[in-house]
Structure formats: structure tokens, C-alpha cells
Protein backbone atom coordinates (compact mmCIF):
# COMPACT_ATOMS: atom_id res chain seq x y z
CA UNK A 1 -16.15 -22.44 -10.77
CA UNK A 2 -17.20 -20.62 -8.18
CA UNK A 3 -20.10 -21.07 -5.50
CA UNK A 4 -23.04 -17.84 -4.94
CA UNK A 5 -24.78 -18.12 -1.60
CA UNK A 6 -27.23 -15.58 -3.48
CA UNK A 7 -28.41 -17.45 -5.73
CA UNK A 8 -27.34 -20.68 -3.60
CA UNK A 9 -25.91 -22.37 -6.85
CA UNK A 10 -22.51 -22.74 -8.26
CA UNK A 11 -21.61 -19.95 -11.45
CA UNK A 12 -18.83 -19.96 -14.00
CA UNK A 13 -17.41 -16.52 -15.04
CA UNK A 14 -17.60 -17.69 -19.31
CA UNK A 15 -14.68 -16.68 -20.78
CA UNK A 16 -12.78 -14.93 -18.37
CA UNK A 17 -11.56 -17.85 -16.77
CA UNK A 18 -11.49 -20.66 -19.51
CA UNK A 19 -7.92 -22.40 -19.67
CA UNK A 20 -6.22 -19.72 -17.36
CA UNK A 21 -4.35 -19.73 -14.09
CA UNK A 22 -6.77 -17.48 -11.80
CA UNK A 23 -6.15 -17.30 -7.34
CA UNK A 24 -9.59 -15.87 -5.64
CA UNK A 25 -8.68 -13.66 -2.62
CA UNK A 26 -10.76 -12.94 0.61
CA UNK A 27 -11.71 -9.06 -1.03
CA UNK A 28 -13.37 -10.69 -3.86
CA UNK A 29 -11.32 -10.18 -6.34
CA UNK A 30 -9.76 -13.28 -8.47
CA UNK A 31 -5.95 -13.16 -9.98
CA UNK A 32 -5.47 -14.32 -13.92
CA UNK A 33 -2.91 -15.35 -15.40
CA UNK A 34 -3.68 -15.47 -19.07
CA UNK A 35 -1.07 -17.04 -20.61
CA UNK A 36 -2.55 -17.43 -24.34
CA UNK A 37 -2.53 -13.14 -24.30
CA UNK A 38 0.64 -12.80 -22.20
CA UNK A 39 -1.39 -10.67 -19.46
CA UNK A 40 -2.19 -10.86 -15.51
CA UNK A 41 -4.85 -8.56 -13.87
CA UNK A 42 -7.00 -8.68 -10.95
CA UNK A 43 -10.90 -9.14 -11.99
CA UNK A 44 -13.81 -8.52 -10.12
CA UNK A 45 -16.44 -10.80 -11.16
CA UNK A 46 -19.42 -8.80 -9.64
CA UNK A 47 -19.26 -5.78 -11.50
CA UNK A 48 -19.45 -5.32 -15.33
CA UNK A 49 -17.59 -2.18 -16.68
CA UNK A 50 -14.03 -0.91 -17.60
CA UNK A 51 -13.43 -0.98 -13.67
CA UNK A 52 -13.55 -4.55 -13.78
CA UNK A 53 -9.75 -5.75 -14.46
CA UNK A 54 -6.96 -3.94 -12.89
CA UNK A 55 -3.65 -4.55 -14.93
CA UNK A 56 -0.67 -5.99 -13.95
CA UNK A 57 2.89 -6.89 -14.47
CA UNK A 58 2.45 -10.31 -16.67
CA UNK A 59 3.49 -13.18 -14.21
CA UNK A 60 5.75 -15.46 -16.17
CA UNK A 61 5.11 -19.43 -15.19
CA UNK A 62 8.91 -20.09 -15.02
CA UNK A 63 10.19 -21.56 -11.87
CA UNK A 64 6.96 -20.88 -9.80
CA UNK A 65 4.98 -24.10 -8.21
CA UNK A 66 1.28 -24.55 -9.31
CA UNK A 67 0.29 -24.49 -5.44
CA UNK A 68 -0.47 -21.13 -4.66
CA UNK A 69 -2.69 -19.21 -2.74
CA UNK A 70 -2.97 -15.41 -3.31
CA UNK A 71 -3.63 -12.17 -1.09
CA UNK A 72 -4.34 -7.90 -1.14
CA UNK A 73 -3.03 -6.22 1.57
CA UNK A 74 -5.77 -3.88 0.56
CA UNK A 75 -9.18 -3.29 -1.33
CA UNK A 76 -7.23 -2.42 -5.16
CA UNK A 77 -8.26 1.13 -5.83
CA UNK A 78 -6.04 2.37 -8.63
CA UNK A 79 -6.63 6.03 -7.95
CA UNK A 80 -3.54 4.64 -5.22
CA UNK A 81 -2.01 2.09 -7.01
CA UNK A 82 0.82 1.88 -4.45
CA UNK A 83 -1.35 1.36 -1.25
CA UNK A 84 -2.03 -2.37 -2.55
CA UNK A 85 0.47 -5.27 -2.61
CA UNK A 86 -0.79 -8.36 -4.67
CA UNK A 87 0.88 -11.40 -2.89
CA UNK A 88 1.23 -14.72 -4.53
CA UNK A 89 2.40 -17.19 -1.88
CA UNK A 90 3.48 -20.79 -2.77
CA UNK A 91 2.15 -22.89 -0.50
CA UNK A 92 4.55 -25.86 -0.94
CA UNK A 93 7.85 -23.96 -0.39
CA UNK A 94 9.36 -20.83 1.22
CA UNK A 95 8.88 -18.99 -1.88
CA UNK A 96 6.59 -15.29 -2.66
CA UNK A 97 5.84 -13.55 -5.64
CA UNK A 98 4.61 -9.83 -5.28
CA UNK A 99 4.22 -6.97 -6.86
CA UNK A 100 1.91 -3.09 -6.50
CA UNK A 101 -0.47 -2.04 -9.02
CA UNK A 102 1.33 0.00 -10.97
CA UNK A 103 4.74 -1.94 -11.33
CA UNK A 104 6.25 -3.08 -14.16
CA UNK A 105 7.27 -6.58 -13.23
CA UNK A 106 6.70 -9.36 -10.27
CA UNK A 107 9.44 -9.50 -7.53
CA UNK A 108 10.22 -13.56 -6.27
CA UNK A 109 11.58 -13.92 -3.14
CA UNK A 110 12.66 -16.49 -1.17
CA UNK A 111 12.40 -16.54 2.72
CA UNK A 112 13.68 -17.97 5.78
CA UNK A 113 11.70 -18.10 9.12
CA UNK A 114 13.11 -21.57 10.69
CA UNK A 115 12.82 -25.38 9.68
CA UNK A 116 10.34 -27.82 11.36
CA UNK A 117 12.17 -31.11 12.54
CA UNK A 118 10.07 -34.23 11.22
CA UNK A 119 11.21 -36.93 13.77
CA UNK A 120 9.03 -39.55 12.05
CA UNK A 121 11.38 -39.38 9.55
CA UNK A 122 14.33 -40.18 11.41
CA UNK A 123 17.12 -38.29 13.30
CA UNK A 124 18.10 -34.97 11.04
CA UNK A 125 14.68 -34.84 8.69
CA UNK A 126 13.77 -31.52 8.89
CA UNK A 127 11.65 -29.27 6.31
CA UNK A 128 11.60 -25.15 5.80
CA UNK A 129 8.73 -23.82 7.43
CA UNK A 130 5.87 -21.41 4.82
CA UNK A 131 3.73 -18.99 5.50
CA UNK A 132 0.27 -20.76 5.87
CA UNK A 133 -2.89 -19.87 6.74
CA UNK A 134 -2.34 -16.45 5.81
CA UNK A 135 -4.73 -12.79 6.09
CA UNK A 136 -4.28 -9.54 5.76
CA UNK A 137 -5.38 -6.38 7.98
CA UNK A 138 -4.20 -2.43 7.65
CA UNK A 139 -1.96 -3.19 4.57
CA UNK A 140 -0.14 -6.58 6.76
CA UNK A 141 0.04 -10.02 6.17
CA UNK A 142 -0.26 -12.17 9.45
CA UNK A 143 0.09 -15.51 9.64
CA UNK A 144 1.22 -18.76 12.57
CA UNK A 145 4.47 -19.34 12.58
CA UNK A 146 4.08 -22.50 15.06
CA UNK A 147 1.55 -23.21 17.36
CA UNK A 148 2.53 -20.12 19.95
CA UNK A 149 3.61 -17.57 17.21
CA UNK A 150 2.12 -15.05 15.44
CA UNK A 151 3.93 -13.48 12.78
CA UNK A 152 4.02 -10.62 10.50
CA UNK A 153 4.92 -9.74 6.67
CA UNK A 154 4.77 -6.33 5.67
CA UNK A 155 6.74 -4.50 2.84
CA UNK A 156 8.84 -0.97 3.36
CA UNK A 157 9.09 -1.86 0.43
CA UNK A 158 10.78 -5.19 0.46
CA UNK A 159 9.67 -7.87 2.13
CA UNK A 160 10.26 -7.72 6.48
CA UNK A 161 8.97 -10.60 8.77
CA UNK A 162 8.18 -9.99 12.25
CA UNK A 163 7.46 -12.03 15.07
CA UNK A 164 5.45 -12.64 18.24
CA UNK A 165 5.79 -14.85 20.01
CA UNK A 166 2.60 -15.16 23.06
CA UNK A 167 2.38 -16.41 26.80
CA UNK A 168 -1.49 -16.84 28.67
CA UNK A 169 -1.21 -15.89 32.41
CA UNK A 170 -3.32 -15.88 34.91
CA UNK A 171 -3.13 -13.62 37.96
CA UNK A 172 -5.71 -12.82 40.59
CA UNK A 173 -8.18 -14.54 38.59
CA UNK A 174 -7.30 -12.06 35.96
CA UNK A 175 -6.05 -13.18 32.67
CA UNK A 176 -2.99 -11.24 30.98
CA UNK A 177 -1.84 -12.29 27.30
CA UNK A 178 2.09 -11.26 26.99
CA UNK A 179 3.36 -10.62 23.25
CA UNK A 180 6.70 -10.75 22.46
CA UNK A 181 7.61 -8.76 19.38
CA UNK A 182 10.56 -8.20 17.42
CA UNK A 183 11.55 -5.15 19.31
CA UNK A 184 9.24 -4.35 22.10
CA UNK A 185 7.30 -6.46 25.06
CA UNK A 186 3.50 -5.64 25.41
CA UNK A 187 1.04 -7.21 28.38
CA UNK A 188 -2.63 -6.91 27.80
CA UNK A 189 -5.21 -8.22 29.77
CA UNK A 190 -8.41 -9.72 28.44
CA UNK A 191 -11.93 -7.37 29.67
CA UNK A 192 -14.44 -10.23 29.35
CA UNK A 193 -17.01 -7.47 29.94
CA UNK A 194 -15.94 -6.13 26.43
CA UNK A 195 -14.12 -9.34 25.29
CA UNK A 196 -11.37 -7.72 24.13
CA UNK A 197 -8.24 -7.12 25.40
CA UNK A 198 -6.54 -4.02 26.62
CA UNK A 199 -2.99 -3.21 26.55
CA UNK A 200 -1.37 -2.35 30.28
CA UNK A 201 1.41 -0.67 31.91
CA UNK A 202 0.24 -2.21 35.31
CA UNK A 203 -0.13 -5.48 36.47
CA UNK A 204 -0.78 -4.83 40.47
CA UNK A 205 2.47 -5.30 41.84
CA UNK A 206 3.43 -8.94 40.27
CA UNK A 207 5.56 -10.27 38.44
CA UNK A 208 5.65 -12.70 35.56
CA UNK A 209 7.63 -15.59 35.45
CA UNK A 210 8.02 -17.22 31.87
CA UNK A 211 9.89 -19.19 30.22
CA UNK A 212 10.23 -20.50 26.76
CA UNK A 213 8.32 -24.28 26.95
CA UNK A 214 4.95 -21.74 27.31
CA UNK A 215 5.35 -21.45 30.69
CA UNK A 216 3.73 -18.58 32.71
CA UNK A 217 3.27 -17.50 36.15
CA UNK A 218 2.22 -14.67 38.32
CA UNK A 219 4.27 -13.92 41.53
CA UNK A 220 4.41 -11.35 44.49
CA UNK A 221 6.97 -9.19 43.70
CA UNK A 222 7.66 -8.39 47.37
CA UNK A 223 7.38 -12.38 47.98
CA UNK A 224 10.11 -13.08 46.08
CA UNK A 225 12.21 -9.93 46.41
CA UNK A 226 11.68 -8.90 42.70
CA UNK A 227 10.70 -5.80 40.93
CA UNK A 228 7.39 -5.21 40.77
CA UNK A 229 5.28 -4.90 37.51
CA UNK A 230 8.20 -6.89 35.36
CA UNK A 231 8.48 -9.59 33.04
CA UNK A 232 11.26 -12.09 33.65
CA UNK A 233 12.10 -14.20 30.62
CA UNK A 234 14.35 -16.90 30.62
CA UNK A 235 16.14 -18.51 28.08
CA UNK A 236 18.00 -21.74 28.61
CA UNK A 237 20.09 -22.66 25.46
CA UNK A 238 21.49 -19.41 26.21
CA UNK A 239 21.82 -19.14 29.87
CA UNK A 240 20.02 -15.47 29.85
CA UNK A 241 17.43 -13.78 31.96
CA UNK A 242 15.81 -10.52 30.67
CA UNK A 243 13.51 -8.40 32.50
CA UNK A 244 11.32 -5.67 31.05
CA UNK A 245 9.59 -3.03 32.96
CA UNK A 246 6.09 -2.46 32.05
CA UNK A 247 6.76 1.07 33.94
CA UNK A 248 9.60 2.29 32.53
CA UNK A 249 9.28 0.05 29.20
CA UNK A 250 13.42 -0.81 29.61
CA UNK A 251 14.72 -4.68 29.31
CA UNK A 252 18.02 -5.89 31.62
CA UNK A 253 19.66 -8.52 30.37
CA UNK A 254 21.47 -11.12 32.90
CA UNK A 255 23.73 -14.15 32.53
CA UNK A 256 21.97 -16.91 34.46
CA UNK A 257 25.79 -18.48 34.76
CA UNK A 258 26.46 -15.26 36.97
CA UNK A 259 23.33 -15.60 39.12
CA UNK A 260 23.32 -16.91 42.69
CA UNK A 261 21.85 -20.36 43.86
CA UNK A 262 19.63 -18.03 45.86
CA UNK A 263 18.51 -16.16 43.66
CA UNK A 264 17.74 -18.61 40.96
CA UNK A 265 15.76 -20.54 43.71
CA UNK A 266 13.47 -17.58 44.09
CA UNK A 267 11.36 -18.57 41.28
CA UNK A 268 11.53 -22.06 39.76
CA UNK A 269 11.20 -21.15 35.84
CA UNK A 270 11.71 -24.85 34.07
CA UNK A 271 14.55 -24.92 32.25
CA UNK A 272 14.01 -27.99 29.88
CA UNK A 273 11.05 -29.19 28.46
């Protein structure tokens, strides 16, 4: 059953859907599973011609849960069968079923992006963490990998994750958003004339101070003998410091073990929550 703000009523599709498996998706069109034919297509339920299914690879019921939620990284078009990626994503475990239009079967696979401890459970309860809320943009699949990350699935052509992981700072009544990504450090800072923000190479002679418990800070460089327009990251379960130049884009790497008392006392980063 689905729900037309048209016609502000609810609508049935007759037939189409009767005693099948079927996943709606933000583009509009809805995934069967018809098991009593042995197929799986995509359908679009506005339209009435021989563009409205788009075959598929049958998706067999066998060792998938019956909590899913399904996604297009792209409007299907099958004049370019390849630039869409039907994602079936089990919301109850770390588990994904995908496939193109085009292919000849469904690929499962099973992923790892970190456990969640459940201390309400007692000491050592812990559960896999799954992709959820998810949406797709420019052929990606972004979703929240905790409260401060955003993460990434795309598919080149099997199935990469990619993180990033974001600190709020404020400096000179300015506010800066700094992304950590899988292989690269970005600042931006927010223009609330445009609300949007706008990526940077610049940030006026400071320094950022972060560390992992989300905290952020904005320093004079000269103030606290530093180099100017860098991020310094600390991470305490591994005693290291990096710094990356917004200039020059490079990262150094330090052991804090190796540091000075002085110089650690240059710039209080907490490190323990």
C-alpha cells in the first residue's frame, strides 16, 4: 500500500504487488521480488508501458533477513545499465546485497565498520555496527557511522567504505567545519551569507587544536610558537600528534612520548574523555 499526496488517499498497485517481497526507494521506483515466477525487477508504478519494469538478477530468499531497506545510486536508465547499483541493505545485521542492471546474479557481502559497546548489558556486550539511515548522491551511498561520522559506500566495483570523521570550530567568530577523510584533511568554513560552506586553504594565521573526544580549538600560531594555518590532531591510545598543512596539503606525524614537557604544555589538547 502506498500513500498519494495527489490524490491525498492511500492506492494499491493490483497485481503487481499481491503476495510479493517489494522495497520502495527515494527515486520512486519499488524492488519485487516475485517469488511465485522466480523474477526480481525494479517497477515504476507511475508510468504504464514496457518501460515500466527493469529486469534483474532473481534474488533468491536464502540466508537474507526480511528487514531490509533498499537504494539506487542512480535514476535506472537502461540505455546505461552499469551507471546504477541496486542496493539491498539489511537493516538488522552487517550484511548487503547488490547488484547493476544488467548482471546476471546478486553479490552478498558482509561488512565490517566497528562494534558499538552496549554497557547496559554488562561489561563485554557489544553489537556490529550497520549502515543506517542511508542516501545516495552522484552514484554514493552516505550514511552516520556514529554520532560525529559520516561515511561513505561506493563500488569500483566492489564494495569500499570510507570515512569522515568531523570537528566544529570556531575562530574569530568565524565557524570552520574540519573533515577527516580516509586519505586527505579538508577545512571549510561555513558563509552564512550563502549558507553553505566553502572549502579553504587559509585560516588567518591559526591553528587548530583537536583532539579525538570532539574537541576543537583555534589558537595564535605565533602565541604558541606553532605553524601557522595547521591542523594538530592528537591521538591518545596511540601517543601520536599529526599536523597537516592547509598550505602545502602535507601531514607530520610525531610521537607524543618524544615530545617535550614544554612543548606539550603549549596547547592543552585533553587526552581522556
Amino acid at each position: 500500500m502506498f500513500f498519494s499526496f495527489l490524490d491525498k488517499k492511500a492506492i494499491g498497485i493490483e497485481g503487481e504487488l499481491t503476495n510479493n517481497n517489494c522495497w520502495a526507494t527515494p527515486q520512486g521506483w519499488i524492488l519485487v521480488r516475485d517469488a511465485s515466477s522466480s523474477t526480481t525487477y525494479l517497477l515504476d508504478p507511475h508510468i504504464h508501458t514496457d518501460r515500466r519494469r527493469i529486469p534483474l538478477p532473481h534474488l533468491l530468499q536464502e540466508n537474507q533477513s526480511t528487514y531490509c531497506t533498499c537504494r539506487l545510486s542512480e535514476y535506472p536508465d537502461p540505455a546505461h545499465p552499469n551507471c546504477c547499483i541496486v542496493l539491498l541493505i539489511e537493516t538488522d545485521a552487517p550484511i548487503i546485497w547488490y547488484c547493476r542492471i544488467g548482471d546476471t546474479e546478486w553479490t552478498r557481502h558482509e561488512y565490517d565498520i566497528g562494534t558499538l559497546d552496549l554497557p547496559d548489558l554488562g561489561e563485554g556486550y557489544s553489537e556490529k555496527i550497520v549502515i543506517s539511515p542511508v542516501t545516495a548522491c552522484q552514484g554514493k551511498f552516505y550514511f552516520n557511522g556514529s554520532y560525529k561520522e559520516l561515511c561513505t559506500l561506493e563500488f569500483s566495483p566492489a564494495p569500499v567504505f570510507g570515512y569522515r570523521k568531523v570537528f566544529m570550530v570556531e575562530s574569530k567568530q568565524e565557524l570552520y567545519m574540519v573533515c577527516f577523510l580516509v586519505d586527505r584533511i579538508t577545512v571549510h568554513k561555513m558563509d552564512f551569507s550563502k549558507q553553505e560552506w566553502c572549502e579553504v586553504d587559509d585560516i588567518g594565521g591559526q591553528v587548530f587544536l583537536l583532539s579525538s573526544w570532539c574537541f576543537g580549538a583555534s589558537r595564535s600560531a605565533d602565541e604558541c610558537r606553532l605553524e601557522p594555518n595547521c591542523v594538530y590532531m592528537i591521538y591518545p591510545w596511540n601517543k601520536r600528534l599529526i599536523i597537516f598543512s592547509l598550505a602545502g596539503g602535507t601531514t607530520k606525524v610525531h610521537d607524543l612520548e618524544e615530545m617535550t614537557a614544554s612543548d606539550q604544555a603549549l596547547w592543552m589538547l585533553p587526552t581522556h574523555p
